[in-house]
Protein backbone atom coordinates (compact mmCIF):
# COMPACT_ATOMS: atom_id res chain seq x y z
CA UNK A 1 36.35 -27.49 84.93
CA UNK A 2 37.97 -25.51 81.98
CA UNK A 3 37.69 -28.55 79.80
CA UNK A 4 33.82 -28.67 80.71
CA UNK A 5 33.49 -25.56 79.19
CA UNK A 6 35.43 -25.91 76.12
CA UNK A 7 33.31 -28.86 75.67
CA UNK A 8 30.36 -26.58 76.25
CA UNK A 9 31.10 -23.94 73.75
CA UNK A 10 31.88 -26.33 70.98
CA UNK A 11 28.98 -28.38 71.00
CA UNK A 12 26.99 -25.01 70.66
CA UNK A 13 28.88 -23.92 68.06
CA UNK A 14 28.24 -27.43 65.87
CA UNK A 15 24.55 -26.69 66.87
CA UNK A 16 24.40 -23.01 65.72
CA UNK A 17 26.12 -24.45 62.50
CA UNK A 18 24.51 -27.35 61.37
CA UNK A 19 21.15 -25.39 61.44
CA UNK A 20 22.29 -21.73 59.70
CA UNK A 21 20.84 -22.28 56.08
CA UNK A 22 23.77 -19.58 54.37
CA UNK A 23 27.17 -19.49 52.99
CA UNK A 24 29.84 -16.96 53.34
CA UNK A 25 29.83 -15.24 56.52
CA UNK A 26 33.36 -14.31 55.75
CA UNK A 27 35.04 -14.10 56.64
CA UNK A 28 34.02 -14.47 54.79
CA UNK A 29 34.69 -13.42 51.71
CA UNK A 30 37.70 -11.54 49.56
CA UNK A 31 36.18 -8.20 50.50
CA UNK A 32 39.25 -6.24 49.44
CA UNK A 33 39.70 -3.83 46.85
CA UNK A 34 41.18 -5.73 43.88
CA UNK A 35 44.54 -3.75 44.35
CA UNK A 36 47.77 -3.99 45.94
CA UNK A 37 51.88 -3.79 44.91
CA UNK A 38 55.14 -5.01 45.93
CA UNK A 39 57.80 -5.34 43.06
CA UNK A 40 58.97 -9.00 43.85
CA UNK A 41 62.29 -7.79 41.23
CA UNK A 42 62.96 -5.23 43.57
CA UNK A 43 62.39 -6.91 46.88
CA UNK A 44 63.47 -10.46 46.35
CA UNK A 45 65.36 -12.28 48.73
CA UNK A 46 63.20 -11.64 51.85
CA UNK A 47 63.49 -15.56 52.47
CA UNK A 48 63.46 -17.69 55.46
CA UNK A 49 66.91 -16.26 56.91
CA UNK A 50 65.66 -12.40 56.70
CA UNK A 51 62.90 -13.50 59.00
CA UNK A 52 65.02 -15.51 61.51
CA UNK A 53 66.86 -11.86 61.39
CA UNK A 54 64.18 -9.72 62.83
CA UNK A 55 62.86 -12.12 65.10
CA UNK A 56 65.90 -13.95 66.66
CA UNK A 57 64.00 -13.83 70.28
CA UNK A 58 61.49 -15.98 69.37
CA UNK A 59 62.06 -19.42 68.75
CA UNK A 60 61.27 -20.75 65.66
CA UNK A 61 58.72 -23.26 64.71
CA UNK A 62 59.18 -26.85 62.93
CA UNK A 63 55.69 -26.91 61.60
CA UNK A 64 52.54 -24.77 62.01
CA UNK A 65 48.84 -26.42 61.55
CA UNK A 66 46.30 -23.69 60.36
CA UNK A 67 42.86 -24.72 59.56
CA UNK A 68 40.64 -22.00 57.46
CA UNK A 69 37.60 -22.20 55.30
CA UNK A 70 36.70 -20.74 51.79
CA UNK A 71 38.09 -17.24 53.00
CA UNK A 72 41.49 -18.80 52.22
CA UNK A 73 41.29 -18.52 48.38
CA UNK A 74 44.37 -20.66 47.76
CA UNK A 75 42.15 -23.69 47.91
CA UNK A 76 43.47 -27.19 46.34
CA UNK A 77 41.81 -26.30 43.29
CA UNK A 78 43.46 -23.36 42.77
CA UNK A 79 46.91 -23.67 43.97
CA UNK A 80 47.22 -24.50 47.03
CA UNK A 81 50.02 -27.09 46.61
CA UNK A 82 52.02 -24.00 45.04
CA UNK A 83 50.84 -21.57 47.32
CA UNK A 84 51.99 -23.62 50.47
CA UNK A 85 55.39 -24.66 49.11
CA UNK A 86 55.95 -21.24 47.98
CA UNK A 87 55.30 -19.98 52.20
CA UNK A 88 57.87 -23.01 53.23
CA UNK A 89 60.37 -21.52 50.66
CA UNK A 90 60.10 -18.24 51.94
CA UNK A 91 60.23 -18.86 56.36
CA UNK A 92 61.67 -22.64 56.32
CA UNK A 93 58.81 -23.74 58.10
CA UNK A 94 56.76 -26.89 57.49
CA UNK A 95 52.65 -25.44 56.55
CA UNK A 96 49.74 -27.81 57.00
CA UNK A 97 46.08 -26.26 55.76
CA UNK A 98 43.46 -28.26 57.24
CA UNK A 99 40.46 -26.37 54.69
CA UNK A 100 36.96 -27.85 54.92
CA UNK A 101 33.96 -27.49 52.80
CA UNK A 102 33.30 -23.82 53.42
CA UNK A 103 29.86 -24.37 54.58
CA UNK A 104 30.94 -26.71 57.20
CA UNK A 105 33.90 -25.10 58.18
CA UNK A 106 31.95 -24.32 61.70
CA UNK A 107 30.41 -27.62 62.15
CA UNK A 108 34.33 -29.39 61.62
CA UNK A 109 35.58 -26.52 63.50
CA UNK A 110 33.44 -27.00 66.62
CA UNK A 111 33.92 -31.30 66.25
CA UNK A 112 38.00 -30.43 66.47
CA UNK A 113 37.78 -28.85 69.82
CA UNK A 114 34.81 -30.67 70.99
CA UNK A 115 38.24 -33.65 70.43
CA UNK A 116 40.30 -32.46 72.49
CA UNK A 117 43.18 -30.27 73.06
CA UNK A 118 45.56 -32.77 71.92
CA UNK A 119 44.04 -32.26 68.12
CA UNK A 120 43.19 -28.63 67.63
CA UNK A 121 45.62 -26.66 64.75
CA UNK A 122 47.91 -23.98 65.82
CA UNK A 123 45.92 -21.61 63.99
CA UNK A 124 42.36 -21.14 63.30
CA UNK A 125 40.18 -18.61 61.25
CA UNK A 126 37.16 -17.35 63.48
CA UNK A 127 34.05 -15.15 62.23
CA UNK A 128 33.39 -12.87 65.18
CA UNK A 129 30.24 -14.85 66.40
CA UNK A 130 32.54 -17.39 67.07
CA UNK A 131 35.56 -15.51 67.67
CA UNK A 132 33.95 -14.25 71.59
CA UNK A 133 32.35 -17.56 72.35
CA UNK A 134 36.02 -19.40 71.96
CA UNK A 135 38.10 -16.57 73.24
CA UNK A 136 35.76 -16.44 76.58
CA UNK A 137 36.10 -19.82 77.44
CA UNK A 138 39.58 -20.33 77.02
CA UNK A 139 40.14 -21.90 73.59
CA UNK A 140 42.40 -18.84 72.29
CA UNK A 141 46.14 -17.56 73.24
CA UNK A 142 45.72 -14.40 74.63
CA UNK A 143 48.37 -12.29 72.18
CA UNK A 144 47.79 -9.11 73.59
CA UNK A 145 51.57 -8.44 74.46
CA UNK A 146 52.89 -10.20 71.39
CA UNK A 147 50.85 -7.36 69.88
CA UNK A 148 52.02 -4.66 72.06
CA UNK A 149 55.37 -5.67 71.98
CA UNK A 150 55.21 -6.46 68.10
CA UNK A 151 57.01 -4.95 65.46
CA UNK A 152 53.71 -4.52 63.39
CA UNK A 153 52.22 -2.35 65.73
CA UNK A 154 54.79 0.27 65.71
CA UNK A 155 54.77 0.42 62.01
CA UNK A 156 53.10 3.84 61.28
CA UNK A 157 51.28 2.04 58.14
CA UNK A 158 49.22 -0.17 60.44
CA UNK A 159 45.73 0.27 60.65
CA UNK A 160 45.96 0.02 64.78
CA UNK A 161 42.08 0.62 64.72
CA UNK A 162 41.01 -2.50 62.87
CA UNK A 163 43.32 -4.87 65.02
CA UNK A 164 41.88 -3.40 68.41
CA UNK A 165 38.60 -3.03 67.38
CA UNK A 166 38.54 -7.08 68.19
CA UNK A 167 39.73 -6.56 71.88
CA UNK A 168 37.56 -8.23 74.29
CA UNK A 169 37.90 -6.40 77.77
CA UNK A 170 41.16 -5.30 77.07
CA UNK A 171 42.62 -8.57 75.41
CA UNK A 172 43.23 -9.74 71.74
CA UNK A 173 42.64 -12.86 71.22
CA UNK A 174 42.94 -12.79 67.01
CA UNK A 175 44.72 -10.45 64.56
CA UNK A 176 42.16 -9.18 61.21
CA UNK A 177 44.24 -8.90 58.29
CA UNK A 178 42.21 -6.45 57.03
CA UNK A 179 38.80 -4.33 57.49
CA UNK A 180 35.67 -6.74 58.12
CA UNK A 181 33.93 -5.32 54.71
CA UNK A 182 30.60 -5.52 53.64
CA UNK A 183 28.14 -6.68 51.03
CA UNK A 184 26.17 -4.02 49.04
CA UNK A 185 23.63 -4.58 45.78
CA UNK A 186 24.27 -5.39 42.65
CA UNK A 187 22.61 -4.88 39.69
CA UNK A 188 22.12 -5.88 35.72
CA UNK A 189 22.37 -3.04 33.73
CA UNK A 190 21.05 -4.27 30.86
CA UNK A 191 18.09 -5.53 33.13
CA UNK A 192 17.10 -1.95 34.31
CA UNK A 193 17.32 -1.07 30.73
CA UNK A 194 15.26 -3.86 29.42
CA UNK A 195 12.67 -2.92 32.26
CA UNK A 196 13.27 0.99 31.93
CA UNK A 197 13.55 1.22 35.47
CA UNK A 198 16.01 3.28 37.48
CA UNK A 199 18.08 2.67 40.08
CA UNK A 200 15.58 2.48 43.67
CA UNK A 201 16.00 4.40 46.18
CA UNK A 202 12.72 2.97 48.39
CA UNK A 203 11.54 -0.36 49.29
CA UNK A 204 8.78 0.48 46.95
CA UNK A 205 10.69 1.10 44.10
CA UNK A 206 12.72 -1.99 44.92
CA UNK A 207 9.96 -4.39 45.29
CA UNK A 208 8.68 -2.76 41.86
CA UNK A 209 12.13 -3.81 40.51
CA UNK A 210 12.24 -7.45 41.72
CA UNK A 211 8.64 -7.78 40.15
CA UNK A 212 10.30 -6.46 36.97
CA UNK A 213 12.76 -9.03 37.14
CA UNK A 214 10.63 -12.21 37.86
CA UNK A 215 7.85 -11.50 35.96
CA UNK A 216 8.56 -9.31 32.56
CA UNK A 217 11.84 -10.27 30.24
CA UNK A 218 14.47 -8.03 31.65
CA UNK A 219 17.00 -10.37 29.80
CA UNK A 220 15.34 -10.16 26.44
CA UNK A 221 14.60 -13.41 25.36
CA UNK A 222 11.30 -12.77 24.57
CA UNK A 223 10.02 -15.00 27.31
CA UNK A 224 8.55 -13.26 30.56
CA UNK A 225 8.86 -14.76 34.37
CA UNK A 226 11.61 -16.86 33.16
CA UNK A 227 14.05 -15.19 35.21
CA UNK A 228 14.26 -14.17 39.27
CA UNK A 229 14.73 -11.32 41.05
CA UNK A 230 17.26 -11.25 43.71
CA UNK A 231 19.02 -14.56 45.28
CA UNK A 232 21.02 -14.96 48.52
CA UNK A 233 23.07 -17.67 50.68
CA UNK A 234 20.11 -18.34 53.08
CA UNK A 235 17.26 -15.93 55.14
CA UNK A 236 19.84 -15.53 57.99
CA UNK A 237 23.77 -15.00 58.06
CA UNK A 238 25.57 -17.13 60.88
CA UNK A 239 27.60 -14.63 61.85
CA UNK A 240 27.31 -10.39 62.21
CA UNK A 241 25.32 -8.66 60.81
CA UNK A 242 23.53 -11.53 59.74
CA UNK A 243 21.05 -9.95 57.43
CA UNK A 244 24.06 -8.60 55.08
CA UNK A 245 22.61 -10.76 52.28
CA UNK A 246 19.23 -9.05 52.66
CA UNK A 247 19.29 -6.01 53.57
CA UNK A 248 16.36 -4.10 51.82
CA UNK A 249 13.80 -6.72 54.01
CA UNK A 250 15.57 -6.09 56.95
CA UNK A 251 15.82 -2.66 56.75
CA UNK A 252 15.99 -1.58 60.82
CA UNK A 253 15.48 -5.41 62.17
CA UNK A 254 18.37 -7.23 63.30
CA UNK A 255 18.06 -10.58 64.73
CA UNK A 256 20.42 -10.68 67.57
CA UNK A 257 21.53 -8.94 70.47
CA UNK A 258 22.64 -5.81 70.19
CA UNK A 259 23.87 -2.36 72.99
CA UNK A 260 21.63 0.41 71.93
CA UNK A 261 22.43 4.42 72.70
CA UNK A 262 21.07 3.94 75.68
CA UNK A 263 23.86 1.42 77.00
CA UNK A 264 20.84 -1.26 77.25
CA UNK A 265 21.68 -4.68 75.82
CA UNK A 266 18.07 -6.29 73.80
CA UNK A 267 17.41 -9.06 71.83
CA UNK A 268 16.78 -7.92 68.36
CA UNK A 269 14.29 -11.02 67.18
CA UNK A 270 12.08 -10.10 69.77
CA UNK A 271 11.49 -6.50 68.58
CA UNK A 272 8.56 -5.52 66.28
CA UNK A 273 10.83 -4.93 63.25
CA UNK A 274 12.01 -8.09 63.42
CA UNK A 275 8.47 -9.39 62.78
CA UNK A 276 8.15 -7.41 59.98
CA UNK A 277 11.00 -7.76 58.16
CA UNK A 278 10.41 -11.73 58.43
CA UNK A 279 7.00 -10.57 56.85
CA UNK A 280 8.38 -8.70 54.12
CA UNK A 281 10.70 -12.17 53.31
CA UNK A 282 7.97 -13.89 53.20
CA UNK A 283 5.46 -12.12 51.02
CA UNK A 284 8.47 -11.48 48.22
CA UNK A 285 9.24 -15.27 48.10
CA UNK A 286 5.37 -15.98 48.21
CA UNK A 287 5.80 -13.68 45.02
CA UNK A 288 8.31 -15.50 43.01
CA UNK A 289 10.64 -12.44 43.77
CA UNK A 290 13.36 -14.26 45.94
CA UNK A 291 15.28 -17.47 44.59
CA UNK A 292 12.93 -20.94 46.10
CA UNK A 293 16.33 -21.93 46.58
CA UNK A 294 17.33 -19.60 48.71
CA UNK A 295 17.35 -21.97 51.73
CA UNK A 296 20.07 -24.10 51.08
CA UNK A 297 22.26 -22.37 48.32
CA UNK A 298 25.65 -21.53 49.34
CA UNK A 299 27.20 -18.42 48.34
CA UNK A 300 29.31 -20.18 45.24
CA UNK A 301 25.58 -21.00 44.56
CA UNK A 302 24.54 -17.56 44.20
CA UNK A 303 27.58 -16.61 42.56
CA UNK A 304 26.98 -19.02 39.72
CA UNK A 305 23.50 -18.65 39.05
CA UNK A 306 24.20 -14.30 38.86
CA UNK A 307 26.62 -14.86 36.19
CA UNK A 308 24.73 -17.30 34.55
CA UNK A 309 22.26 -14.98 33.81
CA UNK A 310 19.42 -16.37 36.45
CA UNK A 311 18.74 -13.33 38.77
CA UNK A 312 19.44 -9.68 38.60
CA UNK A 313 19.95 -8.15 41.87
CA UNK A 314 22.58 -9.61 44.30
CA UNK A 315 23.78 -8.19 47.82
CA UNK A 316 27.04 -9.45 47.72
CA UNK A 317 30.89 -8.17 49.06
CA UNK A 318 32.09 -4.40 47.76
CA UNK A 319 35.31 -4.49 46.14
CA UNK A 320 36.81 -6.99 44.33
CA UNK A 321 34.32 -9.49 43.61
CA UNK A 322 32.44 -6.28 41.78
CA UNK A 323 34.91 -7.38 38.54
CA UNK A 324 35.00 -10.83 39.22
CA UNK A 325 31.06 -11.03 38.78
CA UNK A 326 31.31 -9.07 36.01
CA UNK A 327 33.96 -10.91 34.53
CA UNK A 328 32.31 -14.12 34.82
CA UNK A 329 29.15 -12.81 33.45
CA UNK A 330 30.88 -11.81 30.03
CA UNK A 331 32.76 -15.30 30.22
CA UNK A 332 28.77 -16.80 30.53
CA UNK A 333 27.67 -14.99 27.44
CA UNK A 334 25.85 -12.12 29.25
CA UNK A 335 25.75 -8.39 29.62
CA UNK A 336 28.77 -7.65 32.20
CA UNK A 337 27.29 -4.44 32.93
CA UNK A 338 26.66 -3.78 36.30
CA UNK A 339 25.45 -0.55 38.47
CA UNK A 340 25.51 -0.21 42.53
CA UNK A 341 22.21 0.60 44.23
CA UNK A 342 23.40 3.23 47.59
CA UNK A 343 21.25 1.63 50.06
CA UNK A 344 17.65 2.13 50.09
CA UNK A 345 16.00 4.94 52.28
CA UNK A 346 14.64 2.43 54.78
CA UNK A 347 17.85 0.94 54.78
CA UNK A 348 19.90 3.29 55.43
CA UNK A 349 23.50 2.34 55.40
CA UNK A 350 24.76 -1.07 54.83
CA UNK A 351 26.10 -3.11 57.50
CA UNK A 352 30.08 -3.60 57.76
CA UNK A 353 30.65 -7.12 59.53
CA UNK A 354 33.30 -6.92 61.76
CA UNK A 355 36.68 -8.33 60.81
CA UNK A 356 37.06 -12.06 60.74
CA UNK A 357 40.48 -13.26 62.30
CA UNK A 358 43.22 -15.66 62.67
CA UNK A 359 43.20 -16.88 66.21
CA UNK A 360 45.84 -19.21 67.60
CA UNK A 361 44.61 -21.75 69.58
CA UNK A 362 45.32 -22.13 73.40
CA UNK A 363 46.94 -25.87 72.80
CA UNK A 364 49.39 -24.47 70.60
CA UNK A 365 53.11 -25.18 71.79
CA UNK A 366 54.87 -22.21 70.81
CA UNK A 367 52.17 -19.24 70.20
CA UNK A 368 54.59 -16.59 70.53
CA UNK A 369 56.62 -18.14 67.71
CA UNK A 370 53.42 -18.77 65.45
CA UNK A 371 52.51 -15.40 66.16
CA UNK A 372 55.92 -13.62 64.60
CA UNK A 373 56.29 -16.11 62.18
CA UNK A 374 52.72 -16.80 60.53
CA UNK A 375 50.80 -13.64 61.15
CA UNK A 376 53.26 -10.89 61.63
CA UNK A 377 55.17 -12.25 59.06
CA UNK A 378 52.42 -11.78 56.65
CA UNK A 379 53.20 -7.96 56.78
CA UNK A 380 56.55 -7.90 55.60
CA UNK A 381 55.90 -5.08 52.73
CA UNK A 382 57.23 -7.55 50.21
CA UNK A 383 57.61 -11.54 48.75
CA UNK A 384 55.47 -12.47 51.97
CA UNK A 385 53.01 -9.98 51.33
CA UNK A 386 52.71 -10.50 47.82
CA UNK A 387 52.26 -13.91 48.65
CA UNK A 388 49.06 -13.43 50.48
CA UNK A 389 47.73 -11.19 48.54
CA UNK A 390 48.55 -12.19 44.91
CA UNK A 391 49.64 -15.61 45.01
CA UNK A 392 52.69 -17.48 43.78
CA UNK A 393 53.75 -16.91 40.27
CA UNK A 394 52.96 -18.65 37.17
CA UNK A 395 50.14 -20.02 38.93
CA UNK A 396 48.03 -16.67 39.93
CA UNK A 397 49.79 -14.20 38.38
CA UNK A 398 52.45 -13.48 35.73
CA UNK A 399 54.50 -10.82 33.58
CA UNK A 400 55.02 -12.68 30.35
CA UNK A 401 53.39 -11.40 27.20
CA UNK A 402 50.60 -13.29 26.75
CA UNK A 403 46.60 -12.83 25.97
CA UNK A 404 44.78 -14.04 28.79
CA UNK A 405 40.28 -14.03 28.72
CA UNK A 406 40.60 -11.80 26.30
CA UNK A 407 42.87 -9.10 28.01
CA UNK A 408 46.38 -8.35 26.02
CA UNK A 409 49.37 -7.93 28.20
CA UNK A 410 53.00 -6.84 27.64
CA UNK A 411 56.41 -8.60 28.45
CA UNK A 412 56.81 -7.34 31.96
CA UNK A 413 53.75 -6.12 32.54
CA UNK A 414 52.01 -7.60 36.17
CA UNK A 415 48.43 -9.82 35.31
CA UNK A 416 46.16 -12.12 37.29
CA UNK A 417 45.92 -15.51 35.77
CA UNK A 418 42.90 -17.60 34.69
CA UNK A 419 41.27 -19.52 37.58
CA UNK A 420 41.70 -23.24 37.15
CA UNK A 421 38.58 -23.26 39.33
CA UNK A 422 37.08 -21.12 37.00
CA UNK A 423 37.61 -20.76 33.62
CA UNK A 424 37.26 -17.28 31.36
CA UNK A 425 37.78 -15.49 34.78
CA UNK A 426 41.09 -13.88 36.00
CA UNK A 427 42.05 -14.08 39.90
CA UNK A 428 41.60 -10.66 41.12
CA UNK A 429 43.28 -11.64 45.27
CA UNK A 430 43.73 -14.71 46.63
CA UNK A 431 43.51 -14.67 50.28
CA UNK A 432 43.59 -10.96 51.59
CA UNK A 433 43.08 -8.07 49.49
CA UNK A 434 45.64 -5.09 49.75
CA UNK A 435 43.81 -2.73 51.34
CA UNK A 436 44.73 -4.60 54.58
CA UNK A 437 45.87 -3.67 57.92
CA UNK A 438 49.59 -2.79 56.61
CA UNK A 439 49.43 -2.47 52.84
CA UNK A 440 52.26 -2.90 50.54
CA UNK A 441 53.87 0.30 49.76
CA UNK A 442 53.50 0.07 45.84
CA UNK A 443 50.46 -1.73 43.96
CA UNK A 444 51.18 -4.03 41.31
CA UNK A 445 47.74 -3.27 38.88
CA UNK A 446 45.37 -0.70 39.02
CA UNK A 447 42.09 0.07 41.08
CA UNK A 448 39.82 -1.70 38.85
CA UNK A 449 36.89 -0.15 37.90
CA UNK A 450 34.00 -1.61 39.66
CA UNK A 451 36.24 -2.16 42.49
CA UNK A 452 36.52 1.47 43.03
CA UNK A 453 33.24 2.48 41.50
CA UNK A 454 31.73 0.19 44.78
CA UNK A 455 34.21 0.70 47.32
CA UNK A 456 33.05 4.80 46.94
CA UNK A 457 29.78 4.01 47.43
CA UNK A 458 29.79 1.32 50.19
CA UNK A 459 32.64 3.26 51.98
CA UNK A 460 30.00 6.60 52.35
CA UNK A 461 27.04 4.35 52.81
CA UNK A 462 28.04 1.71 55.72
CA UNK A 463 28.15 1.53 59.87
CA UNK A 464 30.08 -1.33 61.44
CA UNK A 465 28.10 -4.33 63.13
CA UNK A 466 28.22 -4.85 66.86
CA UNK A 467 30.89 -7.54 67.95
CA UNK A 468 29.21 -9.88 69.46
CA UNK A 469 29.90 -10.33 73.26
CA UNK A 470 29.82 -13.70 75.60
CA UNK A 471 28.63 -14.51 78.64
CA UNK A 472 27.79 -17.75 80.60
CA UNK A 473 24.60 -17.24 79.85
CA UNK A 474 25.30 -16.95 75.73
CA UNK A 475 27.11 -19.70 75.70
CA UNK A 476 24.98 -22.01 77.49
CA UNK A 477 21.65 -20.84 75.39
CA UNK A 478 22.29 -19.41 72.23
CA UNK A 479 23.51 -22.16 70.12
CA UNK A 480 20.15 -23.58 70.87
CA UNK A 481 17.90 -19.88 70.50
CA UNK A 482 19.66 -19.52 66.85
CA UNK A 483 18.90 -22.74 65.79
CA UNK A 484 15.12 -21.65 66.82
CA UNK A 485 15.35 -18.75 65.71
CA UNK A 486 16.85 -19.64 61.77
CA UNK A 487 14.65 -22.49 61.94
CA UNK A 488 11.03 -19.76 62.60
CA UNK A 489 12.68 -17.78 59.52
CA UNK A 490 12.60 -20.54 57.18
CA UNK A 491 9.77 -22.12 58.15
CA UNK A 492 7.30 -18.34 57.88
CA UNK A 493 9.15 -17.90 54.46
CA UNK A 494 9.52 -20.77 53.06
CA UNK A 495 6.49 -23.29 54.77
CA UNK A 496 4.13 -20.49 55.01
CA UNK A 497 2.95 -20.61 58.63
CA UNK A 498 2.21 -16.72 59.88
CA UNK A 499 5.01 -15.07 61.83
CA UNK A 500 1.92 -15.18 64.86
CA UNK A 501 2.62 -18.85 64.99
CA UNK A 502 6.14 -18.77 64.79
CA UNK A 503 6.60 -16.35 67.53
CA UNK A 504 4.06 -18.62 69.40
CA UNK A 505 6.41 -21.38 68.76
CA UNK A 506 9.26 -18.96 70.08
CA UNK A 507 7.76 -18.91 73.15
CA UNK A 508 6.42 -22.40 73.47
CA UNK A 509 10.26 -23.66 72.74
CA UNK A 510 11.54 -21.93 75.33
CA UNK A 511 13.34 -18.48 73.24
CA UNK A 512 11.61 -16.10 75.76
CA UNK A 513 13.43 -17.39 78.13
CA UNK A 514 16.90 -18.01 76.93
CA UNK A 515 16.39 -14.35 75.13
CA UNK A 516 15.75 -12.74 78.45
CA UNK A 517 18.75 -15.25 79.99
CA UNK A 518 21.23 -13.39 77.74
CA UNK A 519 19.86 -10.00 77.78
CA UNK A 520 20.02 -9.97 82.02
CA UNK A 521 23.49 -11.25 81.66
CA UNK A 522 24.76 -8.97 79.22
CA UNK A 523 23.29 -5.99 81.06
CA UNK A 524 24.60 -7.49 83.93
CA UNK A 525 28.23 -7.82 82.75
């Protein structure tokens, strides 16, 4: 019976996967501030036998099997060999990554359980769309009292909040690293200024901007409608809030299901300002104002063509990847400018997903043991730590004297390395950022300055997206209702056909009724 519904859950998670037309949900991304410290000089020789030390009880591990997507930043490209020999040096434990193509993490993901038991990692990094589904049918160690009883917890640094914030009736079934962050927008400078437009605060003035952008010369080539407005990873996100990537169309619509004040659980698609926000999608691409490839770029898509110079507005994650955009636009030749629109009026405040986390896996032999010694290890307020954050050095990071894209440093002085993935651009973090649940007590480098400049603003301007709940009822209809419902999105934007017939076509497919399934169930839970 349990294996029935394993087998359930999975094949509607490859369904809701292989027909979500976006990239990062992510986790996905490095949302983190582009900060963080620990003085390896000082705190060297936390190794292997200082963690069998403080966790004695628990029997150590041979080998852990983790399997992550493109939220795990120490990909093979960029160090991952290193990165992984540098974790065995430090706990004396054998590390397999399983890391799939980012945009199909969710599609292998659900095929490796869909398996069997028998082949499903120790550890697994779950968005929290997926992160209910798998916990509720009994894919995920319950770690509640590893939690309780861990070490971590009674650290007074801990962010408590963020790790219980993904209980499910009580029960944690996966530990966030950090905050779930949040994507805010982006813009060229030198673009406004070329356009002698302001900042927008409306929809009006924003739609007046993206018209700007696609159809005068905001880079000043001399050429007009050579450029685009805005871009994004796909209409829909696959996992909350799922229109993060879009928010000015969205404004008030949201897609999915969702607890109001009143208590009352409703299907968000069905709603009016759903209807209209899919209208407002599709009379800006009808317009030339939203990227024709929107439908199937991925968010390393998006990413390129912004620094390239093809588009000027991008929602995209606060924090970090503020420099790293800007960096790679001055390493393309362009203006590295860049200003941070507060949300719109309609919009109000931007959505903050909820945290992404590593979950391990029911099958898993010894998940007390992978629990002190992968994730509660992480947290060790030094080489560990450092680790996850910065990377291993000589490969992300350094203190020799050297000149690297353009930026002078000093013998001893801490730096971020070129990325072999991507040259004329320095790593900022490489798998968490260190404004995580326990950060290290010192910082190695500096707030940078767009990284603060749009943490300030997306920290004042945000609310956090409902975590998604599971029932019988979800799980047995709602791989199938997304798929419908992406599938209406692209086809009003992108094919044309009113939102009348596509909420015709809602009905005729049968989304009324697995909508109103779900809804009953969740307000009968």
């Amino acid at each position: 019976m349990v294996k029935k519904k394993l087998l359930s859950v999975t094949l509607v998670a490859v369904t809701v996967c292989s027909m979500i037309f976006t990239g990062c949900g992510n986790s996905a991304e490095n949302t983190g501030n582009d900060t963080g410290k620990t003085d390896t000089d000082v705190q060297a020789g936390n190794t292997a036998g200082d963690v069998a030390d403080v966790a004695d009880d628990v029997e150590k591990p041979e080998k852990i099997t983790i399997m992550v997507d493109g939220t795990f930043q120490a990909t093979l490209a960029d160090g991952q060999e290193e990165w992984v020999n540098k974790w065995e040096e430090l706990t004396g434990i054998e590390l397999e990554v399983i890391q799939p193509d980012h945009n199909a993490y969710y599609d292998v993901l659900g095929q490796t359980f869909a398996s069997g038991p028998e082949n499903w990692p120790d550890v697994v990094i779950l968005g929290s769309s997926y992160y209910s589904g798998y916990a509720g049918e009994g894919a995920l160690w319950d770690m509640t009292d590893a939690w309780n009883n861990s070490e971590l917890k009674k650290n007074p640094n801990t962010d408590v909040a963020v790790v219980e914030g993904n209980m499910l009736d009580g029960h944690l079934y996966g530990l966030a690293l950090g905050g779930g962050g949040g994507c805010m927008t982006f813009l060229r400078k030198q673009w406004l200024d070329n356009c002698g437009l302001d900042i927008p605060t409306t929809y009006e003035e924003y739609l007046e901007m993206l018209d700007a952008f696609s159809n005068g010369d905001p880079d000043g080539d001399g050429i007009n409608g050579n450029t685009i407005g805005v871009s994004a990873a796909g209409f829909v996100g696959n996992e909350a809030p799922y229109t993060n990537y879009l928010p000015e169309f969205y404004q008030d619509a949201y897609p999915s299901f969702y607890q109001g004040e009143d208590g009352v659980w409703r299907d968000g698609f069905t709603e009016d300002s759903m209807k209209e926000a899919i209208k407002r999608l599709q009379d800006a691409y009808n317009k030339g104002y939203i990227d024709k490839e929107s439908l199937t770029n991925a968010t390393s898509n998006c990413r390129t063509k912004f620094m390239e110079g093809e588009f000027g507005a991008f929602t995209y994650w606060a924090g970090g990847w503020s420099d790293q955009l800007s960096a790679g636009l001055a390493a393309n030749g362009q203006d590295s400018e860049l200003v941070f629109m507060p949300p719109i009026a309609e919009v109000g405040k931007y959505w903050q997903r909820c945290a992404p986390v590593y979950a391990i896996t029911s099958s898993c032999k010894n998940p007390e043991g992978v629990f002190k010694y992968f994730l509660e290890s992480i947290f060790d307020d030094g080489d560990m730590e450092t680790l996850w954050i910065y990377g291993v050095e000589g490969v992300h990071w350094s203190r020799q004297a050297e000149t690297v894209c353009g930026n002078t440093y000093q013998d001893g002085e801490f730096h971020m390395l070129e990325m072999r993935s991507q040259p004329g651009v320095q790593y900022t973090t490489i798998i968490m950022g260190d404004t995580n649940i326990c950060p290290l007590t010192e910082r190695l480098v500096p707030v940078k300055k767009y990284t603060e400049e749009s943490m300030e603003i997306f920290n004042a301007n945000n609310k956090t997206a409902p975590l998604p709940v599971t029932t019988d009822m979800m799980s047995q209809y709602n791989g199938d209702l997304t798929s419908l419902k992406n599938s209406i999105i692209a086809d009003c934007v992108v094919q044309g056909i009113s939102v009348e017939e596509g909420y015709k076509r809602f009905e005729q497919e049968g989304g009324v009724e697995w909508s109103q399934a779900i809804v009953d169930s969740l307000n009968n839970k």
